[in-house]
N, C-alpha and C. Protein backbone atom coordinates (compact mmCIF):
# COMPACT_ATOMS: atom_id res chain seq x y z
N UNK A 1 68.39 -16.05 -2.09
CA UNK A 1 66.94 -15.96 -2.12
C UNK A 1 66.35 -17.25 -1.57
N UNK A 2 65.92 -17.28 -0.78
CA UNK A 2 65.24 -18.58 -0.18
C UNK A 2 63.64 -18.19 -0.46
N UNK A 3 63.31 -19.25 -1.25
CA UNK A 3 61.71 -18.83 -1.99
C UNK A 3 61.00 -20.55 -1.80
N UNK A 4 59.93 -20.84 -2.25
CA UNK A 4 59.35 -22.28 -2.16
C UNK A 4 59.60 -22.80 -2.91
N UNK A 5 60.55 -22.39 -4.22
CA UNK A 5 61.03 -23.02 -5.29
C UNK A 5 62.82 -23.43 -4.56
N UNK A 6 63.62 -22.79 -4.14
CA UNK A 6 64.63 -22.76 -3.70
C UNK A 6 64.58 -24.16 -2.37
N UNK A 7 63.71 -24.16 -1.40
CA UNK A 7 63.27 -25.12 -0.46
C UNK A 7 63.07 -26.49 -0.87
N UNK A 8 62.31 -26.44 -2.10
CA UNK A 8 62.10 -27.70 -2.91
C UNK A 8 63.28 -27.92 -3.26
N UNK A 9 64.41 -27.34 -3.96
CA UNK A 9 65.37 -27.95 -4.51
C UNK A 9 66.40 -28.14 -3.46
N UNK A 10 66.88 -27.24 -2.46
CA UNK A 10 67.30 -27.71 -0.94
C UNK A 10 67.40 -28.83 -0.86
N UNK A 11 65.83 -29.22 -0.40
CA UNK A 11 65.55 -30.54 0.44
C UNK A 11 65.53 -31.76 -0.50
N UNK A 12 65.48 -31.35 -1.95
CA UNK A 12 65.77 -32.41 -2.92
C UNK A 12 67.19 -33.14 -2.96
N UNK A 13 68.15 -31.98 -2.82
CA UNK A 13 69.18 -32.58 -3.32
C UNK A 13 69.90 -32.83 -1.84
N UNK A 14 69.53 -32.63 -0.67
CA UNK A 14 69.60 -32.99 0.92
C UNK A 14 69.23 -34.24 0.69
N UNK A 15 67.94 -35.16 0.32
CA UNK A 15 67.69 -36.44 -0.28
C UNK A 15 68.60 -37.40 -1.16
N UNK A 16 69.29 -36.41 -2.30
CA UNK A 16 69.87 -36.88 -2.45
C UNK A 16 68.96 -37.22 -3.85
N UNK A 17 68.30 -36.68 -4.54
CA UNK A 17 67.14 -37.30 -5.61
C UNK A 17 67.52 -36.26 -6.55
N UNK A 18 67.43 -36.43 -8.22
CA UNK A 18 67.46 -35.64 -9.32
C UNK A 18 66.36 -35.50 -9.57
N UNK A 19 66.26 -34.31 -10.34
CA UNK A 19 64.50 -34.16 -10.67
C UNK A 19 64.08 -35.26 -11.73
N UNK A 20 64.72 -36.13 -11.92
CA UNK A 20 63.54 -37.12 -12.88
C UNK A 20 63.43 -38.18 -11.53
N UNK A 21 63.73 -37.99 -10.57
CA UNK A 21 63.13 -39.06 -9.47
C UNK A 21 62.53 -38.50 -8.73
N UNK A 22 62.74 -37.46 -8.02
CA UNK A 22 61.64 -36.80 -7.53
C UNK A 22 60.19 -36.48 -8.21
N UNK A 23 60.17 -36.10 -9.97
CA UNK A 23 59.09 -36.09 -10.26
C UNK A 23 58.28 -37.54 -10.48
N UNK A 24 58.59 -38.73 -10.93
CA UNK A 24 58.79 -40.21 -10.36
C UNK A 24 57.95 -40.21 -9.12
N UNK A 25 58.43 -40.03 -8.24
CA UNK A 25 57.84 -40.43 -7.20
C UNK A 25 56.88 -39.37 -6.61
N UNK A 26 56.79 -38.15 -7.28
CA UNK A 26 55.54 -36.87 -7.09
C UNK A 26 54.52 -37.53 -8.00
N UNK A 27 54.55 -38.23 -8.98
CA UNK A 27 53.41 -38.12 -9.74
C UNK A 27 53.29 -37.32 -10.75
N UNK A 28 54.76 -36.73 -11.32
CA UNK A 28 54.59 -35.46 -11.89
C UNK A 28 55.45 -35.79 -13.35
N UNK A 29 55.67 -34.48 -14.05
CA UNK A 29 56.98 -34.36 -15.20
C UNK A 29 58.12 -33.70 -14.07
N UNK A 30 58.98 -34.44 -14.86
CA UNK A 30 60.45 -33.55 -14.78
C UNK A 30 60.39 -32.02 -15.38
N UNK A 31 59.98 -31.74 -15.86
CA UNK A 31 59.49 -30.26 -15.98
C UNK A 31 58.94 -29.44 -15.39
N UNK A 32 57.78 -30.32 -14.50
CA UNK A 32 57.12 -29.52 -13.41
C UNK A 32 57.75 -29.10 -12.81
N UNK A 33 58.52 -30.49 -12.47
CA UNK A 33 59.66 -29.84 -11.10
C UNK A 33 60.34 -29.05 -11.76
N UNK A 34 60.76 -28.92 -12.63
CA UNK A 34 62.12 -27.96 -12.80
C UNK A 34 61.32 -26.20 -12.70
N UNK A 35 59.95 -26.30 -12.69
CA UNK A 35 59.13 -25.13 -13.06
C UNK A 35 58.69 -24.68 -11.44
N UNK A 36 58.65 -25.64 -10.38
CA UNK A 36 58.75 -25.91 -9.29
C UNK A 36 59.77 -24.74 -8.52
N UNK A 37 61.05 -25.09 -8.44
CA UNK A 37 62.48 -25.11 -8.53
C UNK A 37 62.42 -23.67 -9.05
N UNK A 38 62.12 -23.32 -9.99
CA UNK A 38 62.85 -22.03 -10.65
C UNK A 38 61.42 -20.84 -10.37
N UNK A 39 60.45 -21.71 -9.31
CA UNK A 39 59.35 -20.34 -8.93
C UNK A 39 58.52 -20.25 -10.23
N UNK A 40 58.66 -20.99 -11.38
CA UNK A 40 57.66 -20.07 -12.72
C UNK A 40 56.39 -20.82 -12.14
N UNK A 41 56.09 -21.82 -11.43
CA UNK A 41 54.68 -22.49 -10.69
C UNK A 41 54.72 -22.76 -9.52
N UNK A 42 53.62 -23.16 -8.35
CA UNK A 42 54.03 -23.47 -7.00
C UNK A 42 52.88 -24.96 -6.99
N UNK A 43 53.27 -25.83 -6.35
CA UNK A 43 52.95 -27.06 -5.96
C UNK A 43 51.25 -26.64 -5.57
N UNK A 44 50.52 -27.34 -6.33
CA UNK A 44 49.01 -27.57 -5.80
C UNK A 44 49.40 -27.95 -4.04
N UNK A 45 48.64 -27.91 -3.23
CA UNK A 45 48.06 -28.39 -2.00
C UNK A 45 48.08 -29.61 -2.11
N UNK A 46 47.60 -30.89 -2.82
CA UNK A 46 47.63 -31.75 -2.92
C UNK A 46 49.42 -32.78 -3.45
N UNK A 47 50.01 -31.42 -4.21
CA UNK A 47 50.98 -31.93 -4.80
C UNK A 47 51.73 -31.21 -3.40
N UNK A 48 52.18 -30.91 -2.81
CA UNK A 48 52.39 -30.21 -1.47
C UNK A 48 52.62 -30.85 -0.65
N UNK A 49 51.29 -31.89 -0.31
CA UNK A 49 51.37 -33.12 0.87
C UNK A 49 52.20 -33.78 0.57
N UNK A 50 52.67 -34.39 -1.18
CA UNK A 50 53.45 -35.48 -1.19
C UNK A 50 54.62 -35.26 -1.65
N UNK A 51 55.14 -34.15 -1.72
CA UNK A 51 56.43 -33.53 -1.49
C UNK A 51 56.98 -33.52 -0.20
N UNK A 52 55.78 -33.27 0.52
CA UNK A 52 56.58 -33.20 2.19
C UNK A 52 56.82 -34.08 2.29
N UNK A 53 55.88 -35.36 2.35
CA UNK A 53 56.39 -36.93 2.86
C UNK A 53 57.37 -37.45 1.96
N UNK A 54 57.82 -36.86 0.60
CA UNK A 54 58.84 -37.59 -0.03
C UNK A 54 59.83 -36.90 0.49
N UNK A 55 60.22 -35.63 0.52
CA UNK A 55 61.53 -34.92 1.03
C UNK A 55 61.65 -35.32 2.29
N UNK A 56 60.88 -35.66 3.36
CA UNK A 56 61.08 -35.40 4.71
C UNK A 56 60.64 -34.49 5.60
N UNK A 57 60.34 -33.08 4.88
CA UNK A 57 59.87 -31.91 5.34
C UNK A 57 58.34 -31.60 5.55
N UNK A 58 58.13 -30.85 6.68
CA UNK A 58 56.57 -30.61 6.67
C UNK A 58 56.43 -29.50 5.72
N UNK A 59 54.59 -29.58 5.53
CA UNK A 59 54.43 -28.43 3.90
C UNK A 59 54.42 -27.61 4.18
N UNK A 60 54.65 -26.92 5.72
CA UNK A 60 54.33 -25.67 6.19
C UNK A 60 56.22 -25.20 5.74
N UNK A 61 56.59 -25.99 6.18
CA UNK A 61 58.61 -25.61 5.85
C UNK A 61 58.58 -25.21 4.55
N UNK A 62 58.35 -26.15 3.48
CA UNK A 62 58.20 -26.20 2.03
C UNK A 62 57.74 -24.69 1.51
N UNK A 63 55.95 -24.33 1.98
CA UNK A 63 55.34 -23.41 1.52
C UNK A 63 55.67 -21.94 2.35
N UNK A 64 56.28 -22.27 3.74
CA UNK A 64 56.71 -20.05 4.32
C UNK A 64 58.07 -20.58 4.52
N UNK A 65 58.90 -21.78 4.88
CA UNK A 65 59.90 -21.85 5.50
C UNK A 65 60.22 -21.79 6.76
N UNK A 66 58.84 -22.50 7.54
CA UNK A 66 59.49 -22.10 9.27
C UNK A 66 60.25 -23.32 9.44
N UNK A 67 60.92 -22.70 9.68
CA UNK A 67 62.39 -23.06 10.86
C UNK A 67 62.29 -24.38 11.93
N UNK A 68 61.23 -23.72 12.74
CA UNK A 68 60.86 -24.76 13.45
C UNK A 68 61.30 -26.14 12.74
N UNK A 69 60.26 -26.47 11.43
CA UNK A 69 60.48 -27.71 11.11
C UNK A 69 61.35 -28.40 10.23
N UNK A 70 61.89 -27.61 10.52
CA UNK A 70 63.24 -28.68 9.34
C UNK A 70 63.66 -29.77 9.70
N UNK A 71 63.71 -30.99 8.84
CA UNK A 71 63.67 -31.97 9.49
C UNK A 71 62.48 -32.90 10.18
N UNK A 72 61.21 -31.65 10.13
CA UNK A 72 60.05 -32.28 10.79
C UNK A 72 60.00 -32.61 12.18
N UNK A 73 61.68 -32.22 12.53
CA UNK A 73 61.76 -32.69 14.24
C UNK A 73 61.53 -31.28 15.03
N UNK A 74 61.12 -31.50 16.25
CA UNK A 74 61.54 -30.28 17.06
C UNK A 74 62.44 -30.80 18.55
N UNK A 75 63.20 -30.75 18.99
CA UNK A 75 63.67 -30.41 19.81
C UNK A 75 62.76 -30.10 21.37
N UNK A 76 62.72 -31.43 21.99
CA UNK A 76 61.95 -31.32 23.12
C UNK A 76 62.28 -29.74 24.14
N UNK A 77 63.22 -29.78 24.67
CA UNK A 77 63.84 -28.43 25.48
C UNK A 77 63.22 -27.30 24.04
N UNK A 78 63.47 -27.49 23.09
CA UNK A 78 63.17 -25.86 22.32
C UNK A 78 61.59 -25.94 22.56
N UNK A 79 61.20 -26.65 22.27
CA UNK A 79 59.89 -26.22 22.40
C UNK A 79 58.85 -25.97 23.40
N UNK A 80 59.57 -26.80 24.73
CA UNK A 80 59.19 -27.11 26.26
C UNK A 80 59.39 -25.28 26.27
N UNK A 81 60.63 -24.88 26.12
CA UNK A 81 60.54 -23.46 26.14
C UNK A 81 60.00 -22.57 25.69
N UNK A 82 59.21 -22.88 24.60
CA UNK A 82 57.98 -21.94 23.90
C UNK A 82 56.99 -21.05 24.85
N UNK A 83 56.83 -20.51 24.46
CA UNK A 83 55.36 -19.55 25.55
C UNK A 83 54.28 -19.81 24.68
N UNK A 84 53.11 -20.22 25.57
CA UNK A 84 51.59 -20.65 25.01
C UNK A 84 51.03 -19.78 24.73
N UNK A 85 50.73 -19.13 23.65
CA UNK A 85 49.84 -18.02 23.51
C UNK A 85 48.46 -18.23 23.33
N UNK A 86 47.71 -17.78 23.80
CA UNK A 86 46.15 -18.08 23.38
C UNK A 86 45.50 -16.54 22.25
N UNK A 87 45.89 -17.20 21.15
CA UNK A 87 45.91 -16.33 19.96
C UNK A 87 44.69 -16.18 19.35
N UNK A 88 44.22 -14.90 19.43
CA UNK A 88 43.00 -14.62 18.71
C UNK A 88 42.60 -14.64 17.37
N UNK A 89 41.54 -15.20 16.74
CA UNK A 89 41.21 -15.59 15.67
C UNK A 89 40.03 -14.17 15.29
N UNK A 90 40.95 -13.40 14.18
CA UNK A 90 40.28 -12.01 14.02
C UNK A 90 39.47 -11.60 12.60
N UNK A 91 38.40 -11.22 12.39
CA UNK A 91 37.98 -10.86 10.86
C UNK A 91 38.87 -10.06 10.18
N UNK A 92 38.48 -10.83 8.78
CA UNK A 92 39.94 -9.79 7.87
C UNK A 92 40.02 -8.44 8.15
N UNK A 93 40.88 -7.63 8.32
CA UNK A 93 41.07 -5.80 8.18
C UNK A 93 41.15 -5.64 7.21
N UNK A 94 40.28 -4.44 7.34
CA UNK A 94 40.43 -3.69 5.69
C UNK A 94 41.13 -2.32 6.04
N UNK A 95 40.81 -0.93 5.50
CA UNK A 95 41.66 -0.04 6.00
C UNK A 95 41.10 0.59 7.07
N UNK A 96 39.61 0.21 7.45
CA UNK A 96 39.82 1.15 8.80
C UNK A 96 40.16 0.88 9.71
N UNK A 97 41.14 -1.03 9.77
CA UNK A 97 41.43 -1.65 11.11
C UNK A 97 43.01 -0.70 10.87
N UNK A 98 43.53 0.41 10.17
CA UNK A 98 45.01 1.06 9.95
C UNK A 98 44.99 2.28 11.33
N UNK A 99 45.89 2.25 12.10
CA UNK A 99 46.23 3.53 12.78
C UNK A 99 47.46 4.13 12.63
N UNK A 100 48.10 5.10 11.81
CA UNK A 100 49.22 5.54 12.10
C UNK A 100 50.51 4.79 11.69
N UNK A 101 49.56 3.97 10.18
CA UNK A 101 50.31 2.83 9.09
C UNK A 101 50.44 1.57 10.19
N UNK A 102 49.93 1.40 11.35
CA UNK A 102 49.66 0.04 12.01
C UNK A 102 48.81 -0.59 12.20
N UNK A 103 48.64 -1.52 11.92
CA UNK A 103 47.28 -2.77 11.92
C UNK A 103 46.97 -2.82 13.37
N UNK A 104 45.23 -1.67 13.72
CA UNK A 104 44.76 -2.04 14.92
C UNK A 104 43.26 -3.16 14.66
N UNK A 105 43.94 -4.51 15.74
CA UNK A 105 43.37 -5.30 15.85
C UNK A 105 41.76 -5.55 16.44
N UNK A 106 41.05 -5.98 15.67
CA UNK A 106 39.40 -5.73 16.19
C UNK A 106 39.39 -7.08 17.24
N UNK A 107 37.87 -6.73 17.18
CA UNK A 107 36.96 -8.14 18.39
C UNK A 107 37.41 -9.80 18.16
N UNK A 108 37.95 -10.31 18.90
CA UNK A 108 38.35 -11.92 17.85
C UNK A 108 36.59 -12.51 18.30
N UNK A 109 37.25 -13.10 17.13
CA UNK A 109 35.63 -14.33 16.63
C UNK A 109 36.01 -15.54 17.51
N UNK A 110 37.42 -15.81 17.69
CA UNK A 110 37.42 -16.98 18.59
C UNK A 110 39.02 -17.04 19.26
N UNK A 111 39.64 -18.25 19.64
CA UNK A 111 40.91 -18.30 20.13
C UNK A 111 41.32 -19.53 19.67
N UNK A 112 43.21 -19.90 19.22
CA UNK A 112 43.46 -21.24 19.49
C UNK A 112 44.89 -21.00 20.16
N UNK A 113 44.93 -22.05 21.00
CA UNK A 113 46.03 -22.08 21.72
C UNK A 113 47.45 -22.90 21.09
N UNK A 114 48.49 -22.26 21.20
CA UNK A 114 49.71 -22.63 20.45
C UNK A 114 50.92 -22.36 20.95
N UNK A 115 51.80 -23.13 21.08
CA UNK A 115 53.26 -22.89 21.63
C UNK A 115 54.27 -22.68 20.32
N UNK A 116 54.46 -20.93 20.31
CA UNK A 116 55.04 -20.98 19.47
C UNK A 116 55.83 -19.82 19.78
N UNK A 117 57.15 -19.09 18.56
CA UNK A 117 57.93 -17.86 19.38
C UNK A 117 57.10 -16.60 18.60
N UNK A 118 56.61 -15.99 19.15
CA UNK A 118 56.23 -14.70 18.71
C UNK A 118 56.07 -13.54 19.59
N UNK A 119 55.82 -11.93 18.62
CA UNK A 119 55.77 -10.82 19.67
C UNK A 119 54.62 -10.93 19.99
N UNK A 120 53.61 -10.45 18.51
CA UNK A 120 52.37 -10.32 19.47
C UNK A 120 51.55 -11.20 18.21
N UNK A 121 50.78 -12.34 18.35
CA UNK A 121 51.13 -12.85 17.40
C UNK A 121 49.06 -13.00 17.46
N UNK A 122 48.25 -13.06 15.91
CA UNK A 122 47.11 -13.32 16.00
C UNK A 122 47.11 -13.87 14.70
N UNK A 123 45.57 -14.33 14.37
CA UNK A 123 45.09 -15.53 13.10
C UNK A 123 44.44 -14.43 12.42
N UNK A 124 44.08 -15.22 11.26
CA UNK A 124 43.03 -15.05 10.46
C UNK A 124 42.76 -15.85 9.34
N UNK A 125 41.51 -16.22 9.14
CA UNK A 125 41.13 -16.78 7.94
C UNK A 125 41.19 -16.19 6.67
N UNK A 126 41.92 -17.91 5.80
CA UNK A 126 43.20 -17.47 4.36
C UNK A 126 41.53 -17.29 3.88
N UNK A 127 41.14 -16.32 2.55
CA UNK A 127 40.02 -15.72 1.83
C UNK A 127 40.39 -15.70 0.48
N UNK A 128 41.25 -15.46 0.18
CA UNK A 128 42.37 -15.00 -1.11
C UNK A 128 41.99 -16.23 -2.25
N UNK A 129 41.39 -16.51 -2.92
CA UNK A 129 42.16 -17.40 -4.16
C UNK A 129 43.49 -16.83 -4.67
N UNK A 130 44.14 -15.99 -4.71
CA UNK A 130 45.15 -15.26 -5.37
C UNK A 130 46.32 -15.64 -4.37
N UNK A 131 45.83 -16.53 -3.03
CA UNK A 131 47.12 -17.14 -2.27
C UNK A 131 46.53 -18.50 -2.17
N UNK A 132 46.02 -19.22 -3.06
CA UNK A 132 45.38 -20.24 -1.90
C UNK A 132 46.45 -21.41 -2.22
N UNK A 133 47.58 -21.17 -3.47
CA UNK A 133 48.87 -22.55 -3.46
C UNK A 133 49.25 -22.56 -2.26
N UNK A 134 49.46 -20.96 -1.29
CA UNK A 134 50.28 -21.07 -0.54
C UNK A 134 49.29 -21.34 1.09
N UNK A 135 47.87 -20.84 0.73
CA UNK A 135 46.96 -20.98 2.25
C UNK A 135 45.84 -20.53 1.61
N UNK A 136 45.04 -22.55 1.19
CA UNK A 136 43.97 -23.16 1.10
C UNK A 136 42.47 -21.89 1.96
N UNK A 137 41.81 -21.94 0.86
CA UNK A 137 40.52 -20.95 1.92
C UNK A 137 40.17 -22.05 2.90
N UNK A 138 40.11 -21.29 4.14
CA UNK A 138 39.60 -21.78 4.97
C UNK A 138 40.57 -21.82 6.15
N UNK A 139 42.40 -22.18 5.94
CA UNK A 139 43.04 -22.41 7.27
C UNK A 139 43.10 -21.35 7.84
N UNK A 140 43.43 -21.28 8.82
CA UNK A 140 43.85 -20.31 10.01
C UNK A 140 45.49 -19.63 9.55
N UNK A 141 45.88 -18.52 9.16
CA UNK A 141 47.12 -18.04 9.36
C UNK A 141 47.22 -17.42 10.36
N UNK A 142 48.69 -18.00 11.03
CA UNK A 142 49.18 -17.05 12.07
C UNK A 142 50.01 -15.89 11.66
N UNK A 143 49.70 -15.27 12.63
CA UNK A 143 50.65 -13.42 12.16
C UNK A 143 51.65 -13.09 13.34
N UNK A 144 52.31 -12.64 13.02
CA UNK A 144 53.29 -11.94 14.10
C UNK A 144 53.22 -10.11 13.98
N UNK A 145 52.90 -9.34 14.43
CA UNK A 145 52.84 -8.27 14.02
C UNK A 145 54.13 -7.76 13.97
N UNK A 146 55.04 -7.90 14.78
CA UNK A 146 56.48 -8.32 14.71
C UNK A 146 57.23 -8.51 13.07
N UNK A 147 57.60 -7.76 12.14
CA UNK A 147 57.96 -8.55 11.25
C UNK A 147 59.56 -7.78 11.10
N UNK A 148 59.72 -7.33 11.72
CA UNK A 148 61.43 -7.62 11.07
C UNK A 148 61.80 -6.78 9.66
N UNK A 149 63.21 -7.35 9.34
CA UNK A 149 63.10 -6.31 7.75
C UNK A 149 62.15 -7.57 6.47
N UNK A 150 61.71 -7.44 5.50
CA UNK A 150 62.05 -8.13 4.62
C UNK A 150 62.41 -9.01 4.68
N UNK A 151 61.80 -10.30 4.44
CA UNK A 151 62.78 -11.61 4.03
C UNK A 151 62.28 -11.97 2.71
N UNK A 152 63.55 -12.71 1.66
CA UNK A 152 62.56 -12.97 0.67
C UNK A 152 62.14 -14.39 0.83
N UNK A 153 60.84 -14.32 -0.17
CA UNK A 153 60.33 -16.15 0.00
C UNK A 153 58.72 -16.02 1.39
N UNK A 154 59.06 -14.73 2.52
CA UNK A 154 57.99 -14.87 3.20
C UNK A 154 56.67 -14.14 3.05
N UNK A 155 56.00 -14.48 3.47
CA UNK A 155 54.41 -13.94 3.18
C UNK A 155 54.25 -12.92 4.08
N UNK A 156 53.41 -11.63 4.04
CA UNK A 156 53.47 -10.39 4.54
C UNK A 156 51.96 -9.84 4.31
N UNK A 157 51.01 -8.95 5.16
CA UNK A 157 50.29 -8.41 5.01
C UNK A 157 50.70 -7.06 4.71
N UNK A 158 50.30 -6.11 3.59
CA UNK A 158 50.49 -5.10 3.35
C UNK A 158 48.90 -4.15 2.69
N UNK A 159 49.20 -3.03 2.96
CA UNK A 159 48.09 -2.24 2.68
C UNK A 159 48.01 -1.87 1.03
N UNK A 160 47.26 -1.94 0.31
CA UNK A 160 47.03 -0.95 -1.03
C UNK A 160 45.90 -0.96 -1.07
N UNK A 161 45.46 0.72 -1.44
CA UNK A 161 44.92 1.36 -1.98
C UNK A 161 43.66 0.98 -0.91
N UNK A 162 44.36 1.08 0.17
CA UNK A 162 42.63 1.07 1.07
C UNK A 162 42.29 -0.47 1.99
N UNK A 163 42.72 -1.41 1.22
CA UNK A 163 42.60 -3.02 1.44
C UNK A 163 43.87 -3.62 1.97
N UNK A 164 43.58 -4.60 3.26
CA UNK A 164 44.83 -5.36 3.74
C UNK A 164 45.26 -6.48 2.79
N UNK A 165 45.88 -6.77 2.28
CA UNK A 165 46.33 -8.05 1.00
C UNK A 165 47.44 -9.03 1.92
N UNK A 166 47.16 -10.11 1.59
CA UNK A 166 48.84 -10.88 1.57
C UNK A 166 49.32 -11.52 0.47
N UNK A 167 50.67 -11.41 0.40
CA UNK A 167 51.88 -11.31 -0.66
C UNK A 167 52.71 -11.87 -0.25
N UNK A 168 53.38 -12.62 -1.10
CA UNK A 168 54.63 -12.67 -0.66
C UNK A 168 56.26 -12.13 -1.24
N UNK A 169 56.63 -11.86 -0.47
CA UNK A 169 57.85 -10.38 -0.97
C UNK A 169 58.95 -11.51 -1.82
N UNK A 170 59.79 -11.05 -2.28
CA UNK A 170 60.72 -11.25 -3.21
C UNK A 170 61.33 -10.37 -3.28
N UNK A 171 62.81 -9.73 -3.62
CA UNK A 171 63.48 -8.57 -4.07
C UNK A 171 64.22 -9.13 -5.57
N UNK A 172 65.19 -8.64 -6.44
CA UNK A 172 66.21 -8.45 -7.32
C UNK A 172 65.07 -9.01 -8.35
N UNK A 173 64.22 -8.17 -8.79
CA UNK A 173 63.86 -6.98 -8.34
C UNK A 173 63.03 -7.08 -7.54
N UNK A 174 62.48 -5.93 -6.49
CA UNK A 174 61.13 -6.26 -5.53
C UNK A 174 59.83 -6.24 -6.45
N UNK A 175 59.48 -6.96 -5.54
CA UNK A 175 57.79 -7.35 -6.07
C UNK A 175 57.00 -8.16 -4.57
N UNK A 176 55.75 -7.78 -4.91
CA UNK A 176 54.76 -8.68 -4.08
C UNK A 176 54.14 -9.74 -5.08
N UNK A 177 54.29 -10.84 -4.55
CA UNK A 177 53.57 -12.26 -5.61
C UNK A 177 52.47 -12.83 -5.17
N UNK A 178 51.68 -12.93 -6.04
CA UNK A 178 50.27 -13.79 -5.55
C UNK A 178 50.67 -15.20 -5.83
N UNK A 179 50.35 -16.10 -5.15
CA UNK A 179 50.25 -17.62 -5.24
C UNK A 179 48.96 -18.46 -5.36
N UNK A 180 48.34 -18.01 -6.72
CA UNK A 180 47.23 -18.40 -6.88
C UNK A 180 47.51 -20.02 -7.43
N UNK A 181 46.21 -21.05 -7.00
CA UNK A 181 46.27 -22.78 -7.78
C UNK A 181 46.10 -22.98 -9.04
N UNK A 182 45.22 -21.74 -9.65
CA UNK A 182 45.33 -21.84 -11.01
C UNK A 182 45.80 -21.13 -11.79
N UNK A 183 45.15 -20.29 -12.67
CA UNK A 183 46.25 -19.54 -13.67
C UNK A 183 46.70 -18.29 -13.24
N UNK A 184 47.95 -17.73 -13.56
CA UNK A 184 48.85 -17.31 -12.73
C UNK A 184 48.59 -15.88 -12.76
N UNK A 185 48.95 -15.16 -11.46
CA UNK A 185 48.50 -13.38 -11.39
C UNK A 185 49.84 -12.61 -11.37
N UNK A 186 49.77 -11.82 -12.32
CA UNK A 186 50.89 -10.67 -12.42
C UNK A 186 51.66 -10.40 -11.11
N UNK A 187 52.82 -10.36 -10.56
CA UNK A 187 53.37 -10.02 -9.74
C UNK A 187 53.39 -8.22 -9.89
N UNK A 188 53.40 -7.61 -8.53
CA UNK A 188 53.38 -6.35 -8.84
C UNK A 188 54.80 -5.58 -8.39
N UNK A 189 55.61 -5.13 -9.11
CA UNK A 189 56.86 -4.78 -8.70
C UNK A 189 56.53 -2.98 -8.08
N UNK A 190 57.76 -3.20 -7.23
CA UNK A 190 57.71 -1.60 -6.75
C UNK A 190 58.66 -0.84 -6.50
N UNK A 191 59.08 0.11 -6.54
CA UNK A 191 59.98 1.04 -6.75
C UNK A 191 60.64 1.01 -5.01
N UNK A 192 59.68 1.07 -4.44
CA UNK A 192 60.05 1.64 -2.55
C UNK A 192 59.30 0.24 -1.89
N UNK A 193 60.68 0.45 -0.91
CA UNK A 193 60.17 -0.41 0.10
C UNK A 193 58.40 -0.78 0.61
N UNK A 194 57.66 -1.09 0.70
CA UNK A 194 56.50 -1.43 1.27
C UNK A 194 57.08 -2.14 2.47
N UNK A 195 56.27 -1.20 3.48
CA UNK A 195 55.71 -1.11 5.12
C UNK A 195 54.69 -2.91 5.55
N UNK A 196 55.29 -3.97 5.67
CA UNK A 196 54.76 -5.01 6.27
C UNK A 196 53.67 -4.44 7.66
N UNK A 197 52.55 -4.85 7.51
CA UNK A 197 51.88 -4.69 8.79
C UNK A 197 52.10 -6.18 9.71
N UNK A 198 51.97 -7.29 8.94
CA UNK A 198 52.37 -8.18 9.64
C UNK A 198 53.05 -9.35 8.92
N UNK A 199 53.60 -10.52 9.33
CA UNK A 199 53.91 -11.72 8.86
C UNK A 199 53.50 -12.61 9.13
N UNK A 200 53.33 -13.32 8.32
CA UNK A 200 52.84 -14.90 8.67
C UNK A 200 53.81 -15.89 8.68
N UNK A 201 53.34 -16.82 9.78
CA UNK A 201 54.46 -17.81 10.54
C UNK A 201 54.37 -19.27 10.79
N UNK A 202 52.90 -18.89 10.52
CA UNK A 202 52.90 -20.43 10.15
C UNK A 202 51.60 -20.63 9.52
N UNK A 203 50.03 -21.89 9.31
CA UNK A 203 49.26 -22.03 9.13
C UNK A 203 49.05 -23.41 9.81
N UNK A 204 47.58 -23.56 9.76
CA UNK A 204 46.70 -24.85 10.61
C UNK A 204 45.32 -24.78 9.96
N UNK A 205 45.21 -25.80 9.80
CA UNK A 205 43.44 -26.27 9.83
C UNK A 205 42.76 -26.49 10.76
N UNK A 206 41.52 -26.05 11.07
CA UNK A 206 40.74 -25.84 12.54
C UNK A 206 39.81 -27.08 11.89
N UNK A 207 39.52 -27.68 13.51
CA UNK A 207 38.11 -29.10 13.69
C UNK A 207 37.82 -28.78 13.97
């Protein structure tokens, strides 16, 4: 299971730090972290930034797990090879942006340009308090409509009961999880697979 609790403890013990030094140098209890670590809480935004700079890792690795940054490095040739997309920045969908259980994309409000790997890849502004540990109101998430099977640990747009939501999946057992900053929201478990309309791949703050 690779989750944001699993990443934290990764890149902890990649450091080379026990949780009474890592929480030490977070500002925190040794409990947090261990509550960290085992998923029962997720790192404030603020507690977020200084996890990345203590592990090494950027918070975007920490909070979805892209790849890209592990290490915080990229690889001049990998990325020289990226394709620039000029990715549209779209109002949330609700269910009548659905065709045929697929997310059809409306008018974008704007564009930002990004070298990154995706199929067909667009934004939208995070709205959610019920995600905002994992994407603060206000940044830009990127989507891939592209999503592949299931991964656990990643964030996913899915439809209920009419409304586009994002979640992030987990299995043994499945569930969709909210990552709210303050007090915590029921995970909703489910019997059957749920149909991803899209994934998210990374996040940014717009100037």
């Amino acid at each position: 299971m690779n989750s944001i609790g699993y990443r934290i403890k990764q890149a902890r013990l990649g450091q080379g730090f026990s949780q009474v030094e890592l929480a030490e140098a977070a500002h925190v209890s040794q409990p947090t972290v261990a509550n960290w670590e085992n998923d029962s809480h997720v790192p404030r935004q603020n507690a977020l930034e200084r996890l990345a700079g203590i592990l090494s890792k950027s918070s975007n690795w920490i909070r979805i797990g892209d790849d890209s940054q592990i290490n915080g490095l990229h690889s001049p040739k990998t990325y020289l090879s990226r394709p620039i997309h000029h990715i549209p920045i779209l109002p949330w969908p609700d269910g009548q942006n659905l065709e045929n259980d697929a997310l059809a994309l409306s008018s974008p409000r704007d564009y930002v340009a990004l070298s990154l790997t995706a199929h067909k890849p667009f934004a939208l502004i995070a709205n959610d308090p019920n995600m905002a540990a994992h994407f603060p109101i206000g940044v830009a998430i990127i989507f891939d409509n592209h999503t592949g099977a299931l991964e656990d640990g990643k964030c996913y747009l899915f439809t209920q009961a009419g409304k586009i939501i994002l979640r992030r999946w987990q299995s043994e057992p499945n569930r969709l999880e909210a990552l709210p900053n303050q007090s915590a929201v029921d995970a909703q478990f489910v019997t059957e697979l749920p149909k991803p309309l899209a994934k998210a791949v990374m996040s940014m703050r717009r100037h």
